[in-house]
Protein backbone atom coordinates (compact mmCIF):
# COMPACT_ATOMS: atom_id res chain seq x y z
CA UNK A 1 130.50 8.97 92.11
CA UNK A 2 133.24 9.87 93.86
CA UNK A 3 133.79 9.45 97.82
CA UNK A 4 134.57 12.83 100.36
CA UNK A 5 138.61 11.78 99.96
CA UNK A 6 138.68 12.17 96.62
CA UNK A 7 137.26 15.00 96.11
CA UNK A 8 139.57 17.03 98.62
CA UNK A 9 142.67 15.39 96.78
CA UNK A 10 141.88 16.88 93.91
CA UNK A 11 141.15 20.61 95.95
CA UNK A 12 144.46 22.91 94.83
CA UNK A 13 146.11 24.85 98.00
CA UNK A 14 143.27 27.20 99.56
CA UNK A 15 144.74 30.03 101.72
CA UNK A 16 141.28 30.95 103.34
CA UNK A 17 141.90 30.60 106.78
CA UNK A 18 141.49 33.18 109.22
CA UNK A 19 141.17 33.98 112.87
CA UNK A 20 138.24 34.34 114.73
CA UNK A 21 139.50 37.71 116.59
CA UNK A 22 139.72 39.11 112.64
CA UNK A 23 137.10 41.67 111.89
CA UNK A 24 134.67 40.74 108.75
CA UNK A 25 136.03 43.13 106.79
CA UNK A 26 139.35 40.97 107.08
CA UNK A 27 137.35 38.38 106.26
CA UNK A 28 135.88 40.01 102.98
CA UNK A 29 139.36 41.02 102.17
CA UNK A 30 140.86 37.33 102.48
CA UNK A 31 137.86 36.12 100.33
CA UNK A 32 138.17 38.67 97.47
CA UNK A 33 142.17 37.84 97.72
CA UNK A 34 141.51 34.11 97.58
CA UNK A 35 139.09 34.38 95.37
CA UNK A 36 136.69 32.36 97.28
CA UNK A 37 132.86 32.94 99.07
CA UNK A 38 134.05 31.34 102.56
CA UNK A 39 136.44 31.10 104.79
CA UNK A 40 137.30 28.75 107.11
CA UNK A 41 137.48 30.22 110.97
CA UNK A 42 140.31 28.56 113.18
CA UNK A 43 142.23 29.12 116.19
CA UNK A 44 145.50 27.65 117.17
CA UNK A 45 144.76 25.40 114.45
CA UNK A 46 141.40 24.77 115.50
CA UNK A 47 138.32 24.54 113.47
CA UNK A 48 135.88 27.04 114.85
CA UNK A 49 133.25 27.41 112.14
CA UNK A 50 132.63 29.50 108.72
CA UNK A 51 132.00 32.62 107.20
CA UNK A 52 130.67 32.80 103.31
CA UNK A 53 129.53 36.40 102.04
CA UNK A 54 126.02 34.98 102.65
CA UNK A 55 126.55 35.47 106.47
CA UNK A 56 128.20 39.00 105.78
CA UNK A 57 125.01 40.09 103.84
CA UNK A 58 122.78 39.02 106.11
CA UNK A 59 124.37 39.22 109.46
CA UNK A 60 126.27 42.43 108.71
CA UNK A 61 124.97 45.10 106.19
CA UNK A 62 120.61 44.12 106.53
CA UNK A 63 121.39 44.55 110.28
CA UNK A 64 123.04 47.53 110.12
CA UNK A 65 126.92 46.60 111.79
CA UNK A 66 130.12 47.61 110.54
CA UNK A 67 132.46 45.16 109.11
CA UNK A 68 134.74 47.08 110.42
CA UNK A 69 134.65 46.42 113.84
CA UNK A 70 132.41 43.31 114.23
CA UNK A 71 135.06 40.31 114.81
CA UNK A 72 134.32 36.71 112.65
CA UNK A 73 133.49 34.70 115.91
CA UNK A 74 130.61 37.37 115.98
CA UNK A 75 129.12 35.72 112.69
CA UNK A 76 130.92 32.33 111.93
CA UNK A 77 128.51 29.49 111.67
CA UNK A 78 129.09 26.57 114.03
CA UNK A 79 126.54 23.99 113.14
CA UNK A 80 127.19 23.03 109.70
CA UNK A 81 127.13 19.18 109.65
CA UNK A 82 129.89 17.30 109.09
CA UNK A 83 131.12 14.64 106.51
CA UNK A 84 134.03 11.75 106.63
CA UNK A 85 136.50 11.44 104.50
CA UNK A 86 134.49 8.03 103.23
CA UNK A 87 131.18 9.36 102.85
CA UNK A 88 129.70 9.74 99.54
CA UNK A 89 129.23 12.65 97.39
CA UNK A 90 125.75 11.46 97.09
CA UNK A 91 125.37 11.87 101.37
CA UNK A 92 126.76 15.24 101.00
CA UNK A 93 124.54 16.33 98.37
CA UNK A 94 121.31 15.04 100.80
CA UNK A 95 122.84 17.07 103.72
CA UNK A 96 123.39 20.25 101.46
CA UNK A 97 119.94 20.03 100.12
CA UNK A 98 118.19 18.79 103.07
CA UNK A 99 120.53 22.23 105.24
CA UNK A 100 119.63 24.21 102.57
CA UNK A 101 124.11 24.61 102.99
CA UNK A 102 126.58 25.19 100.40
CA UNK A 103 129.46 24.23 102.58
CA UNK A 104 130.36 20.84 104.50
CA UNK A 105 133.34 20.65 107.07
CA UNK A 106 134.94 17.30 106.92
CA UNK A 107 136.52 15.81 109.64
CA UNK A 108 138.09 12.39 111.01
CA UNK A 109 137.84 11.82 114.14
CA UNK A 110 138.30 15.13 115.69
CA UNK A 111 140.85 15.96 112.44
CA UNK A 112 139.51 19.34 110.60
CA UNK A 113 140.36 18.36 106.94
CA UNK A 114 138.97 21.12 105.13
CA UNK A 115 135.92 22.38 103.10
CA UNK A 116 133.96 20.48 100.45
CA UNK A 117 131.68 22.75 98.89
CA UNK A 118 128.73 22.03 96.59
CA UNK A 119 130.82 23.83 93.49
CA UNK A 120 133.39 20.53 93.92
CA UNK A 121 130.26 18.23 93.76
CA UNK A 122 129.07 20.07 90.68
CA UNK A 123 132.08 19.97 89.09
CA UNK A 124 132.84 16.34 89.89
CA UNK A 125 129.52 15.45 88.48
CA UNK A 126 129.73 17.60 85.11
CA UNK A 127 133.03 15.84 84.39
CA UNK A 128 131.76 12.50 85.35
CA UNK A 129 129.21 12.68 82.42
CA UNK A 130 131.19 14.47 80.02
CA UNK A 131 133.51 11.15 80.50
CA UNK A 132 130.29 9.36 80.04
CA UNK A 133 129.11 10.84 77.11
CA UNK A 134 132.31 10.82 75.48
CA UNK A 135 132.14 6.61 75.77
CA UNK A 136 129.12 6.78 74.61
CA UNK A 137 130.16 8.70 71.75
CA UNK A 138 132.61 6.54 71.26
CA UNK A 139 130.62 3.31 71.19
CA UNK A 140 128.30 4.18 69.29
C-alpha cells in the first residue's frame, strides 16, 4: 500500500475551502458545487477544522437551527486526528476505524496539506488488486 504522500498527489484540485464566519448553508452550497461531503474550514489560510453533511444533519436540522444563520465555526470539528505525509494508508485506516471518522487532516509540521478521506483509501485499494488480479491473470 501506498503512503499519505501519495495518495494526496494523486487528489485532482478540490475547491472546498471555506471560512469559518460562512453560515452552513454556505457550506452546503460549496459542497453540492464541489461535489464533495466536507469541507475544509480555514482562516487566513489557517486550518481550523471540518464540516461533512454528517455534522449538518446532526448538529443542524435534529437540533432544530437554521443553516441559515448558524456560522461553520459553530459546527466544524476540531479534533479529528492527524496523519503525516509518511504515514501509511494502513495507520489511517486504524485511526478511521478506531474514530469511527471518514476524514483525516494531514499535516507536516504545523503545514495543513489537505484532506485524505476514506473514499481515496478505498479507491487506492480497489485498484491495487485489480492490478493484482490482472498479474495473476496473466501468470496463470
Amino acid at each position: 500500500m501506498k503512503n499519505v504522500k501519495e495518495l494526496l498527489a494523486k487528489q485532482t484540485a478540490k475547491f472546498n475551502y471555506i471560512s469559518s464566519k460562512a453560515t452552513v448553508l454556505e457550506a452546503l452550497v460549496l459542497m453540492k458545487v464541489a461535489n464533495v461531503s466536507y469541507i475544509i474550514v480555514t482562516d487566513d489560510d489557517q486550518y481550523k477544522g471540518i464540516v461533512c453533511e454528517k455534522d449538518c444533519l446532526h448538529k443542524i436540522a435534529l437540533n432544530g437551527l437554521r443553516p441559515e444563520k448558524t456560522l461553520v465555526k459553530e459546527i466544524l470539528i476540531k479534533d479529528f486526528p492527524i496523519v503525516a505525509p509518511e504515514d501509511s494508508t494502513e495507520r489511517c485506516m486504524e485511526l478511521m476505524n478506531s474514530f469511527q471518522i471518514l476524514y483525516l487532516p494531514v499535516f507536516n509540521g504545523h503545514a495543513f496539506l489537505g484532506v485524505l478521506s476514506v473514499y481515496d483509501i478505498l479507491k487506492e485499494t480497489a485498484e491495487e488488486q485489480h492490478l493484482k488480479h490482472k498479474e495473476d491473470y496473466t501468470y496463470a
